[in-house]
Structures are given as C-alpha cells and as structure tokens.
PDB file of N, CA and C in Angstrom:
ATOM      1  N   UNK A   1       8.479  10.625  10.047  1.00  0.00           N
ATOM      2  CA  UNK A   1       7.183  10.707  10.694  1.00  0.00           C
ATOM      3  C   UNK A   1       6.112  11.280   9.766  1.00  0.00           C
ATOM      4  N   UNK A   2       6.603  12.045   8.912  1.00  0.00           N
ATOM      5  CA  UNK A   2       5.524  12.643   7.890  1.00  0.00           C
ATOM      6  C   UNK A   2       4.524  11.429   7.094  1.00  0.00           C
ATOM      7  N   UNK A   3       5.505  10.423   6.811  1.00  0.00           N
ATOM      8  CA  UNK A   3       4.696   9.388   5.988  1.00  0.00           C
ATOM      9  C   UNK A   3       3.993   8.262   7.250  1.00  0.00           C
ATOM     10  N   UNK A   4       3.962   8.620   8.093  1.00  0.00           N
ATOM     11  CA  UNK A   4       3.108   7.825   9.047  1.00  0.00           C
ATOM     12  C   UNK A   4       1.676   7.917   9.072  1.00  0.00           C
ATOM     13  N   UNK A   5       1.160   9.055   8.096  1.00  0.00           N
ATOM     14  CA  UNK A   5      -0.525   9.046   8.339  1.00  0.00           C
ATOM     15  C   UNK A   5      -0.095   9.893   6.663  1.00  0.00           C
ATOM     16  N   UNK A   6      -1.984   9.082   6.125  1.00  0.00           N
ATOM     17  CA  UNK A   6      -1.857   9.888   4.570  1.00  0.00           C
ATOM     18  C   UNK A   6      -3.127  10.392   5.271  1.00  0.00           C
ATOM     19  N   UNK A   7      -3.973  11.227   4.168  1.00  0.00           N
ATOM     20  CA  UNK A   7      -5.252  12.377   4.156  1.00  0.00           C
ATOM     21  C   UNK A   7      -5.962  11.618   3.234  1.00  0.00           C
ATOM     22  N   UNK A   8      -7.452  11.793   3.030  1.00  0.00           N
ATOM     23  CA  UNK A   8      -8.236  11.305   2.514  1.00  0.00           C
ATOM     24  C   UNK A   8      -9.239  12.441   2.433  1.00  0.00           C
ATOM     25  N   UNK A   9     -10.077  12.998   1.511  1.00  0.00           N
ATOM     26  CA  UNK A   9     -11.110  14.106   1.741  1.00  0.00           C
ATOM     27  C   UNK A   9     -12.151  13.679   0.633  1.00  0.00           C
ATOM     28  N   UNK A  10     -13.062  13.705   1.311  1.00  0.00           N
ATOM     29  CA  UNK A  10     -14.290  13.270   0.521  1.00  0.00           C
ATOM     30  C   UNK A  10     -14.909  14.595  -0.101  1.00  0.00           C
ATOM     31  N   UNK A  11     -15.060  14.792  -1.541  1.00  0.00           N
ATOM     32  CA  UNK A  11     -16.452  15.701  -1.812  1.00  0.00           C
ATOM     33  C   UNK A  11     -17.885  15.793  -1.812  1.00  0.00           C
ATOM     34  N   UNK A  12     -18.904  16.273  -1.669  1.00  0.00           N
ATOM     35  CA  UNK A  12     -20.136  16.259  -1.953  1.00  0.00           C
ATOM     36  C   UNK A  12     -20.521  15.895  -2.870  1.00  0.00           C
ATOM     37  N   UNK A  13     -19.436  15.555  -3.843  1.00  0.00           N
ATOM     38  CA  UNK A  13     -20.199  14.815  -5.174  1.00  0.00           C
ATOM     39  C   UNK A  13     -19.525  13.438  -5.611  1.00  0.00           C
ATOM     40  N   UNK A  14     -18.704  13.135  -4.246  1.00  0.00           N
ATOM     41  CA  UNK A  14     -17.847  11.815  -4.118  1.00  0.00           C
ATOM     42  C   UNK A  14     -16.854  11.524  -4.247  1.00  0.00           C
ATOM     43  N   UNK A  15     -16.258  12.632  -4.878  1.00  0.00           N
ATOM     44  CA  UNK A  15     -14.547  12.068  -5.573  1.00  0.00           C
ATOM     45  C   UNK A  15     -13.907  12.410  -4.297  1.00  0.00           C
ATOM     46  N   UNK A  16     -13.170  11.683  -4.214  1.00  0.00           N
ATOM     47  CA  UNK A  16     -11.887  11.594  -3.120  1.00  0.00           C
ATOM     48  C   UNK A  16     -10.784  11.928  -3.526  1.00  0.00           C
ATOM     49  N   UNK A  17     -10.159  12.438  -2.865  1.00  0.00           N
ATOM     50  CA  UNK A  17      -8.587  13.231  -3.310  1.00  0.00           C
ATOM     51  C   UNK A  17      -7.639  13.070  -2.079  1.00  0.00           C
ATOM     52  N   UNK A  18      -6.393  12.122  -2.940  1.00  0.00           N
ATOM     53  CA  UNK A  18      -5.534  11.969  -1.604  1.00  0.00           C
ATOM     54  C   UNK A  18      -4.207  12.998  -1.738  1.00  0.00           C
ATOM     55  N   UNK A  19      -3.700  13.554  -2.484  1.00  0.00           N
ATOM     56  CA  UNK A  19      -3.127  14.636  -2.387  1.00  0.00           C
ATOM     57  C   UNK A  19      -2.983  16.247  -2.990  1.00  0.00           C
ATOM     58  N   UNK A  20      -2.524  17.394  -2.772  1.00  0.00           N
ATOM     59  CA  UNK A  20      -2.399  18.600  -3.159  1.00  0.00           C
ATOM     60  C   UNK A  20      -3.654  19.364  -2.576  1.00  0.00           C
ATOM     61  N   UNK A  21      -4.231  20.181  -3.032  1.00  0.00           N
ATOM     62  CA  UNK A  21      -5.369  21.175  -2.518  1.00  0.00           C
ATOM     63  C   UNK A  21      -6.146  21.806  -4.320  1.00  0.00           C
ATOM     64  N   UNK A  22      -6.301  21.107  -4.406  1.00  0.00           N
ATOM     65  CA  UNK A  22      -7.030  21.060  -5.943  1.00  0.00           C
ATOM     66  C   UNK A  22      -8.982  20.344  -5.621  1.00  0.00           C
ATOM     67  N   UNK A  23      -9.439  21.448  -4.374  1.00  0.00           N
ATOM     68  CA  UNK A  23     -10.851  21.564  -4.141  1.00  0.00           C
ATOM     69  C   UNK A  23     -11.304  22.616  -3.406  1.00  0.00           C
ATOM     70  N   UNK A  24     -12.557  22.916  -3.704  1.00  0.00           N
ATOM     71  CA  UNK A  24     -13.123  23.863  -2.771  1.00  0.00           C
ATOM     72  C   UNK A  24     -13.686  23.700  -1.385  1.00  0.00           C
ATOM     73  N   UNK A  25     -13.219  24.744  -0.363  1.00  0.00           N
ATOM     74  CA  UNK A  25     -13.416  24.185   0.931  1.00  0.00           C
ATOM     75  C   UNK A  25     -14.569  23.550   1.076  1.00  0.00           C
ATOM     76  N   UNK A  26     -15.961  24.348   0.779  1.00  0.00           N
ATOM     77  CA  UNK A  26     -17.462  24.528   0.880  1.00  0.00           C
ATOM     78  C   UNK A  26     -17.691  22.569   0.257  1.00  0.00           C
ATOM     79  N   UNK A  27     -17.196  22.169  -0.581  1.00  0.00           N
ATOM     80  CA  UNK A  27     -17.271  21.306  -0.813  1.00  0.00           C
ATOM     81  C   UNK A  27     -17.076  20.110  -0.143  1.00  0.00           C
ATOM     82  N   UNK A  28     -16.306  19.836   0.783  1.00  0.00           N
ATOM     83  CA  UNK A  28     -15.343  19.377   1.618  1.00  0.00           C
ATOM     84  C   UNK A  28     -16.766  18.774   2.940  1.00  0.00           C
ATOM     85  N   UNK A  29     -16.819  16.754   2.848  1.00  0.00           N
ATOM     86  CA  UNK A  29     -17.849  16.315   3.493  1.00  0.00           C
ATOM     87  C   UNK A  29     -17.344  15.732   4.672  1.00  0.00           C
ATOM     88  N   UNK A  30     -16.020  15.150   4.438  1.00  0.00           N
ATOM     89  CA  UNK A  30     -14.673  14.144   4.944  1.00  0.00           C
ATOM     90  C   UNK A  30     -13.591  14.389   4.468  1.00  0.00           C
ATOM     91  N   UNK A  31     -12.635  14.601   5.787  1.00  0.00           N
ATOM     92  CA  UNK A  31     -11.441  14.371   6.145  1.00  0.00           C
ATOM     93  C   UNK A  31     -10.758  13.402   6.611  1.00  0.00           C
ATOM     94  N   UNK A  32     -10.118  12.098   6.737  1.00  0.00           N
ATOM     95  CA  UNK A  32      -9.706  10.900   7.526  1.00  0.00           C
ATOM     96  C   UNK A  32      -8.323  10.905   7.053  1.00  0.00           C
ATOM     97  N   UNK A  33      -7.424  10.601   8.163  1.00  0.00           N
ATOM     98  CA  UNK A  33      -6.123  10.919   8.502  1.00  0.00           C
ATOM     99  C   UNK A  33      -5.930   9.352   9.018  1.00  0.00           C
ATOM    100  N   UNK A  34      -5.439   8.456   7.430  1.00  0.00           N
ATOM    101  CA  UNK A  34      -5.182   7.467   7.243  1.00  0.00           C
ATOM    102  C   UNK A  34      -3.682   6.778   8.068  1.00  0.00           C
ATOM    103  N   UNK A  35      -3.478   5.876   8.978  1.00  0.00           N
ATOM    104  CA  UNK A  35      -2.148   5.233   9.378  1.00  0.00           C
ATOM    105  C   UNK A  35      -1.606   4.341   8.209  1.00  0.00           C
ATOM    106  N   UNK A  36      -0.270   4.598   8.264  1.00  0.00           N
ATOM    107  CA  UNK A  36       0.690   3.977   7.028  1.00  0.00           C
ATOM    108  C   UNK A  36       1.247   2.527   7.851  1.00  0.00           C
ATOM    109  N   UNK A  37       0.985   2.807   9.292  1.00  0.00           N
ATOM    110  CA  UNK A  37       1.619   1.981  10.506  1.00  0.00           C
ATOM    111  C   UNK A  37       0.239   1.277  10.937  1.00  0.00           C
ATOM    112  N   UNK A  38       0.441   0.221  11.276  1.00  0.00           N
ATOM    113  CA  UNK A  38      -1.233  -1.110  11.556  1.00  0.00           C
ATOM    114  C   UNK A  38      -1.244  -0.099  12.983  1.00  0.00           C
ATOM    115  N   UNK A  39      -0.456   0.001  14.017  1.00  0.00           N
ATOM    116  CA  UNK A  39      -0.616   0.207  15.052  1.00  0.00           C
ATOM    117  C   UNK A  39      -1.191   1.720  15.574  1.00  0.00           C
ATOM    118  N   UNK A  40      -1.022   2.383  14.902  1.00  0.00           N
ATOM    119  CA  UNK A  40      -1.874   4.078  14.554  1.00  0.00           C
ATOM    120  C   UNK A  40      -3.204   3.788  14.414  1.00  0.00           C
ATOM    121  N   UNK A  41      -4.336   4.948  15.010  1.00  0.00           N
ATOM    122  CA  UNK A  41      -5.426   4.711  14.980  1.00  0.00           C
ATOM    123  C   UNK A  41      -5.780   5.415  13.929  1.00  0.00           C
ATOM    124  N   UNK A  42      -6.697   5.141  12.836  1.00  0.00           N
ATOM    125  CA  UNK A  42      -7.599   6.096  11.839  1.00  0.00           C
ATOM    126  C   UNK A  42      -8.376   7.130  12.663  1.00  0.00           C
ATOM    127  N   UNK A  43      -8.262   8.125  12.223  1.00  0.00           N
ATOM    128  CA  UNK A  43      -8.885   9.354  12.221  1.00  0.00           C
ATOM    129  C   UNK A  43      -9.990  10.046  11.275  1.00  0.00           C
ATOM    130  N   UNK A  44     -11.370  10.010  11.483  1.00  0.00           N
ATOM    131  CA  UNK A  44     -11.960  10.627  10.008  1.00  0.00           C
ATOM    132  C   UNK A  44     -12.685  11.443  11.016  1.00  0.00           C
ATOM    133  N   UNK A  45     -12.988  12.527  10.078  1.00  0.00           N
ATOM    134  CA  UNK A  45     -13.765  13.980  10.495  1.00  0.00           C
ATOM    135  C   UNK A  45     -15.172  14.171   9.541  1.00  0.00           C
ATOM    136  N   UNK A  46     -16.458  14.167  10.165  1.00  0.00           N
ATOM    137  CA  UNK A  46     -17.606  13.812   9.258  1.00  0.00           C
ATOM    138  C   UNK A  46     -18.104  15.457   9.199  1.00  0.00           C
ATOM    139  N   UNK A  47     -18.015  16.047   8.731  1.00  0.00           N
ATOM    140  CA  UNK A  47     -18.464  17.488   8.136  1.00  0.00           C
ATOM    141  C   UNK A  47     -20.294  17.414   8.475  1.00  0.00           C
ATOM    142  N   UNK A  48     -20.872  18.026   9.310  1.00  0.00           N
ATOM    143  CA  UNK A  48     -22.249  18.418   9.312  1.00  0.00           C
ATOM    144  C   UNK A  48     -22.578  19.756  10.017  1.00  0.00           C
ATOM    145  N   UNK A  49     -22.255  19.852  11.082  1.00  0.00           N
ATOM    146  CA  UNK A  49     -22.720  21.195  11.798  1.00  0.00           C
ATOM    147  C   UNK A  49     -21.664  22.195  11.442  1.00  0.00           C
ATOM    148  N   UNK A  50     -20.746  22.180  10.727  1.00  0.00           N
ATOM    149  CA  UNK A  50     -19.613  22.498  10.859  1.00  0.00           C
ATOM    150  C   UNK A  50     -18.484  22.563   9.344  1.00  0.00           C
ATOM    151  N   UNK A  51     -18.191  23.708   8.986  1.00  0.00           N
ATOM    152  CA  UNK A  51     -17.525  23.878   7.885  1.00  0.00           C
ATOM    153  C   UNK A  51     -15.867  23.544   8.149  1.00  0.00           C
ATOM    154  N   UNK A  52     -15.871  22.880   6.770  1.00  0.00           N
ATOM    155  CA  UNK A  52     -14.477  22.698   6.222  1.00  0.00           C
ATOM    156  C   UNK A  52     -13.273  24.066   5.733  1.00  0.00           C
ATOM    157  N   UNK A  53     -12.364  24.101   6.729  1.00  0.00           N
ATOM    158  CA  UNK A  53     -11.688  25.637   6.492  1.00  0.00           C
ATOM    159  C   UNK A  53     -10.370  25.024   5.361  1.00  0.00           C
ATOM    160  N   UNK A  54      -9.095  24.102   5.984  1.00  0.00           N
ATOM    161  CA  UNK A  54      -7.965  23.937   5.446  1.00  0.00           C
ATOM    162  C   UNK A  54      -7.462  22.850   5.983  1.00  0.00           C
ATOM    163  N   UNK A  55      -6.521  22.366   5.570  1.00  0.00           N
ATOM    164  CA  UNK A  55      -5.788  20.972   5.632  1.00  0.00           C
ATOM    165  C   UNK A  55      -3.936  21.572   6.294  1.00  0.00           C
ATOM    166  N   UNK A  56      -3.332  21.245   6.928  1.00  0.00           N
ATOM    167  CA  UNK A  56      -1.883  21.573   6.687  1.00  0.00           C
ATOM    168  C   UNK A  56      -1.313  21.055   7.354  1.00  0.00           C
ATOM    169  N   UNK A  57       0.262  20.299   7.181  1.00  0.00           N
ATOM    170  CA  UNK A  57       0.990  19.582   7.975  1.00  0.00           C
ATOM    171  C   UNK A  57       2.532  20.596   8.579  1.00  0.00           C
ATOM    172  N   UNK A  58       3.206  20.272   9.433  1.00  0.00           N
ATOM    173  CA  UNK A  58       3.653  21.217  10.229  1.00  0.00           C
ATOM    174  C   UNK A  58       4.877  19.779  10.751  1.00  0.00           C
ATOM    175  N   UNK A  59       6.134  20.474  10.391  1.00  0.00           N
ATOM    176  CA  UNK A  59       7.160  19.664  11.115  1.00  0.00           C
ATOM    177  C   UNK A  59       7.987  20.723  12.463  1.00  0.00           C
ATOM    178  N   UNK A  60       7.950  19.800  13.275  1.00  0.00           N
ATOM    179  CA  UNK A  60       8.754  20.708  14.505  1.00  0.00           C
ATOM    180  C   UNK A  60       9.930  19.907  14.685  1.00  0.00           C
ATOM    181  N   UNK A  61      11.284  20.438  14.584  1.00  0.00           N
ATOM    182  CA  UNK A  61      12.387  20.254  14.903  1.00  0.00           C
ATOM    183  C   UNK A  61      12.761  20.483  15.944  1.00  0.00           C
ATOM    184  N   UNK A  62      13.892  19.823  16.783  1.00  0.00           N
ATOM    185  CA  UNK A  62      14.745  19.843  18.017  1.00  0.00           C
ATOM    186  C   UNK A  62      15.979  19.905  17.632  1.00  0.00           C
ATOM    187  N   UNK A  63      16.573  21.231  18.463  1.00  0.00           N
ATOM    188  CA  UNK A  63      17.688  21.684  17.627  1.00  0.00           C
ATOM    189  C   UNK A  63      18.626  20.384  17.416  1.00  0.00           C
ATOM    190  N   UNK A  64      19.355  20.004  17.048  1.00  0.00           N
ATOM    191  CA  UNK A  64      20.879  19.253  16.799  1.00  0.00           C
ATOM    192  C   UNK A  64      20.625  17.696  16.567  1.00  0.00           C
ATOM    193  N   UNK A  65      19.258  17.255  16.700  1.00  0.00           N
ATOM    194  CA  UNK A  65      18.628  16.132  16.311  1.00  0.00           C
ATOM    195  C   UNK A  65      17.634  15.173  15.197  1.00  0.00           C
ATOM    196  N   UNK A  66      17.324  16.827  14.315  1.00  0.00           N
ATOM    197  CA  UNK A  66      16.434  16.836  13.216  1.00  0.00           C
ATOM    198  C   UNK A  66      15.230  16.320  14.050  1.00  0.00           C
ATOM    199  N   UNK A  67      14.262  15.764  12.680  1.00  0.00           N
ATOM    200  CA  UNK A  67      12.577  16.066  13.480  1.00  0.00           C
ATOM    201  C   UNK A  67      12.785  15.476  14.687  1.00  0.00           C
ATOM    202  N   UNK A  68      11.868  16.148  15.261  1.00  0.00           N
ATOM    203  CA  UNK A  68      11.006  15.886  16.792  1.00  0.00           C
ATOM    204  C   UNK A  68       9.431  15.272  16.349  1.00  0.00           C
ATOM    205  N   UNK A  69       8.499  16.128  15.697  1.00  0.00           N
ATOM    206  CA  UNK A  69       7.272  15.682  15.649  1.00  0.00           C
ATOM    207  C   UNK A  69       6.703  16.110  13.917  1.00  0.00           C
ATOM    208  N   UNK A  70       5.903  15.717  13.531  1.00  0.00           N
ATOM    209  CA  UNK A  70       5.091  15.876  12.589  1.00  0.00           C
ATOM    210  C   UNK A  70       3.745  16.216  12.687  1.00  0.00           C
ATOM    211  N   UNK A  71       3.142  17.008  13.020  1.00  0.00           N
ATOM    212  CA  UNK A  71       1.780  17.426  12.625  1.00  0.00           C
ATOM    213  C   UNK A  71       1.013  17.661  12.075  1.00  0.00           C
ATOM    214  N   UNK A  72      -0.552  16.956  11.488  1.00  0.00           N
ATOM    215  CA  UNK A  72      -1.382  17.403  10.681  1.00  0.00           C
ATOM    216  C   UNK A  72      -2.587  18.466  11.126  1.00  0.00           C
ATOM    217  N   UNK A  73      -3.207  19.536  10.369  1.00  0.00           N
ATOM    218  CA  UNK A  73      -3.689  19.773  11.270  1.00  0.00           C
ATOM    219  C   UNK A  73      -5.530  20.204  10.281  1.00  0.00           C
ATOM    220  N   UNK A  74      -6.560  19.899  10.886  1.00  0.00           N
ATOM    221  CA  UNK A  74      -7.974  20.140  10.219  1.00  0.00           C
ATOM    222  C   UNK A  74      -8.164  20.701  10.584  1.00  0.00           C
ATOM    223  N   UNK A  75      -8.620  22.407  10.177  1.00  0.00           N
ATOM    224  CA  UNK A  75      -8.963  23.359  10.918  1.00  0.00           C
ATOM    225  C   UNK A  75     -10.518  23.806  10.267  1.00  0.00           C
ATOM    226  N   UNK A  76     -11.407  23.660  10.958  1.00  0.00           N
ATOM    227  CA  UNK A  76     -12.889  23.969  10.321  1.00  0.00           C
ATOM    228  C   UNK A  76     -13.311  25.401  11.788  1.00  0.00           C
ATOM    229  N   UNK A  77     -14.487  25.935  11.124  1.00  0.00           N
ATOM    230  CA  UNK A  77     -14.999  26.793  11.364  1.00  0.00           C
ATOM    231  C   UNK A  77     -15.074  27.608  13.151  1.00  0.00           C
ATOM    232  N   UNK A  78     -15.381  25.949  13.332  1.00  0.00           N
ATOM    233  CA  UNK A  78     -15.802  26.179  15.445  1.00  0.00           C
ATOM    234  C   UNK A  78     -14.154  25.605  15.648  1.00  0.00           C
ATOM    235  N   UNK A  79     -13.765  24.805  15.213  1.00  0.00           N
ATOM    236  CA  UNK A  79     -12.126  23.694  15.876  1.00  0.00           C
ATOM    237  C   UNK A  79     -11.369  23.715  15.158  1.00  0.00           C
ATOM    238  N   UNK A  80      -9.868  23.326  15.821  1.00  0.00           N
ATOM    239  CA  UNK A  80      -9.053  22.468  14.871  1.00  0.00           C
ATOM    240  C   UNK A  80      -8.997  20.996  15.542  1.00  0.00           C
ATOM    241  N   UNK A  81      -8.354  20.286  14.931  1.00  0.00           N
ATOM    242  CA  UNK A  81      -8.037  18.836  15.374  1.00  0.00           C
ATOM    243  C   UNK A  81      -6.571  18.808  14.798  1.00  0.00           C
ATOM    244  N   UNK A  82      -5.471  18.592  15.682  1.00  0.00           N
ATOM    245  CA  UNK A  82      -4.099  18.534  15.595  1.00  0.00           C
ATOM    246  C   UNK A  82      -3.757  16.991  16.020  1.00  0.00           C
ATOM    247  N   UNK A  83      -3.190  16.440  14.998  1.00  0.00           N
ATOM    248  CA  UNK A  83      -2.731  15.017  15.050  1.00  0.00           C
ATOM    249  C   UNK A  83      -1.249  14.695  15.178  1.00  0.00           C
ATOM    250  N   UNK A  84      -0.707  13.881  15.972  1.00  0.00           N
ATOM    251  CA  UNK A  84       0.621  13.643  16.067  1.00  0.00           C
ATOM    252  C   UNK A  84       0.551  12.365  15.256  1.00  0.00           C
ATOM    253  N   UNK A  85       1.805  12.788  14.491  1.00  0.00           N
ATOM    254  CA  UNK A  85       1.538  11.290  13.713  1.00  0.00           C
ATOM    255  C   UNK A  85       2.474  10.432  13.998  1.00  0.00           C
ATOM    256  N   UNK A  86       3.511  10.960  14.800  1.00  0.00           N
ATOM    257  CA  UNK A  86       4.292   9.984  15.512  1.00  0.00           C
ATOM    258  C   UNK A  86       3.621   8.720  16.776  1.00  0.00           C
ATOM    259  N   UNK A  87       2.265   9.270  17.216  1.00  0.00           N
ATOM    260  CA  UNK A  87       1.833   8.300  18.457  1.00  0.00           C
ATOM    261  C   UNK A  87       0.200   8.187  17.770  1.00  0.00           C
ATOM    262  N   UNK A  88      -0.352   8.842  17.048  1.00  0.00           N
ATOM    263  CA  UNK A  88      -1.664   8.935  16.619  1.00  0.00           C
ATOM    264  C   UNK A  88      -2.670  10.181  17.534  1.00  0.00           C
ATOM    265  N   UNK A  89      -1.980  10.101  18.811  1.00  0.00           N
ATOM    266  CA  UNK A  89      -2.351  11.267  19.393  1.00  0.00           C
ATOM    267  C   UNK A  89      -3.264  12.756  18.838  1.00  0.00           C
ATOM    268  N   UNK A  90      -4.635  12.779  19.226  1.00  0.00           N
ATOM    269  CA  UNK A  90      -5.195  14.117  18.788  1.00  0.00           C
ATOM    270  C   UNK A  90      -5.618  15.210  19.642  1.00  0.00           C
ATOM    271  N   UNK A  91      -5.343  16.016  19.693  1.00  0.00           N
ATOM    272  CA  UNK A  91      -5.653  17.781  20.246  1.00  0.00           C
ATOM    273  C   UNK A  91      -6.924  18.290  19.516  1.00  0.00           C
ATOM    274  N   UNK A  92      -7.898  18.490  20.139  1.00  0.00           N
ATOM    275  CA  UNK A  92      -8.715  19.411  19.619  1.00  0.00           C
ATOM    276  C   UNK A  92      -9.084  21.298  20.278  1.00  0.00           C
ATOM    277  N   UNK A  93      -8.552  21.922  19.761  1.00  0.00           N
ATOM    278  CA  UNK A  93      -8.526  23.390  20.080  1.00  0.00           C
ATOM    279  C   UNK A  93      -9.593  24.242  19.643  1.00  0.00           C
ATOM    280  N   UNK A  94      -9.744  25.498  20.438  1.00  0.00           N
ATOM    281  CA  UNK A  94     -10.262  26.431  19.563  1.00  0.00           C
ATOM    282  C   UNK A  94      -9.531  26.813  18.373  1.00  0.00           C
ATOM    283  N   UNK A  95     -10.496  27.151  17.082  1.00  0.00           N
ATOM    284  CA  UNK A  95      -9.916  27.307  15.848  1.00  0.00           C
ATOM    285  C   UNK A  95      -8.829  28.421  15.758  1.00  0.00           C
ATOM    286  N   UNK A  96      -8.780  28.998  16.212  1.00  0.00           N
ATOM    287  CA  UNK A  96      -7.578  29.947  16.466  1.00  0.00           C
ATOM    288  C   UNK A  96      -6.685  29.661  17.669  1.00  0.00           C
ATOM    289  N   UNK A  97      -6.243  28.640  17.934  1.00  0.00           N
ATOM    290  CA  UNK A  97      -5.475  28.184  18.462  1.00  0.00           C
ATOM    291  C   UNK A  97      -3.994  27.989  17.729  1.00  0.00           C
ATOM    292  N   UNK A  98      -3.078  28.143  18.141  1.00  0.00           N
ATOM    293  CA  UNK A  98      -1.910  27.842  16.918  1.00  0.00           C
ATOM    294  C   UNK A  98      -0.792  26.466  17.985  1.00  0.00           C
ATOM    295  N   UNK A  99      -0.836  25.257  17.543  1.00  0.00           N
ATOM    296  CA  UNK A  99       0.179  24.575  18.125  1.00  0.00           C
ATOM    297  C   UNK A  99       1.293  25.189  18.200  1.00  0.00           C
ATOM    298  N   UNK A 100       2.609  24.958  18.839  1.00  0.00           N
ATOM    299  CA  UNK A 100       3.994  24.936  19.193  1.00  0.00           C
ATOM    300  C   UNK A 100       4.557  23.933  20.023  1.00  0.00           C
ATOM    301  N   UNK A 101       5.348  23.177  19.131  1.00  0.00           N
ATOM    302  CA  UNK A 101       6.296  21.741  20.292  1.00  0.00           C
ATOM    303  C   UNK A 101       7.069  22.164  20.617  1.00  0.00           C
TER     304      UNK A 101
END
C-alpha cells in the first residue's frame, strides 16, 4: 500500500522534488499526493493562507496479518490532511490531531 500514492512538492522557485526532505518548509508552494493506481484520486495541496509544516508517511499494522493501512500525512500550520492510500480516502484534522487505526 505504501507505493500506491507518490508526493510531489513544488518550490517557490519551481523545482519539484519527488523524494527525501532535502527543502525548506517556508519554501514549500505544493504538495500533490500522486496515485500509482488509475483508480485513486490525485490529491494536491495549494499553499496560500497557510504554511507548509512537514510531510510523513505512517504504516499501521494488524496484529498476525501484516499491514492494515498506509498513511500519508501534510501537516501545515491551521490542518493536517491524512490520506489513505489504500482507498484514496482523506481526513482533514486539527493540526494537532494525531491519527490511530
């Protein structure tokens, strides 16, 4: 389920970066949480009222079955946005919100 959605992050000065954390948040214009699957919906996050905090993905296991779910998660200033990347499914929380499956 992890490889079911890639990341995409746009900078303010254009370069796009599809993996690691080799940028500064402040920089950070777009986020889009690409489907690897036709049937997954694209996800992009347009940065204006609202700062870019961190990026992080999150696997939840069920005991004796290995994964259960995969989660990405965009956490900016006012929200997060928590993505299932098993259904495309999104959660939007207060930023201090912490998922648990």
């Amino acid at each position: 389920m992890k490889d079911f959605y890639s990341f995409e992050i746009e900078l303010k000065d254009g370069t796009t970066i599809t993996s690691g954390n080799n940028y500064l948040p402040e920089s950070v214009v777009r986020v889009s949480l690409i489907p690897q699957i036709a049937i997954l919906p694209r996800h992009d996050i347009i940065f204006t009222d609202f700062k870019f905090v961190k990026r992080f993905g999150r696997g939840f296991l069920k005991q004796g079955s290995g994964m259960k779910e995969y989660i990405q998660c965009i956490v900016t200033d006012f929200f997060r946005v928590y993505l299932k990347c098993s259904n495309g499914t999104v959660l939007i929380t207060n930023k201090n919100y912490e998922l648990y499956l």
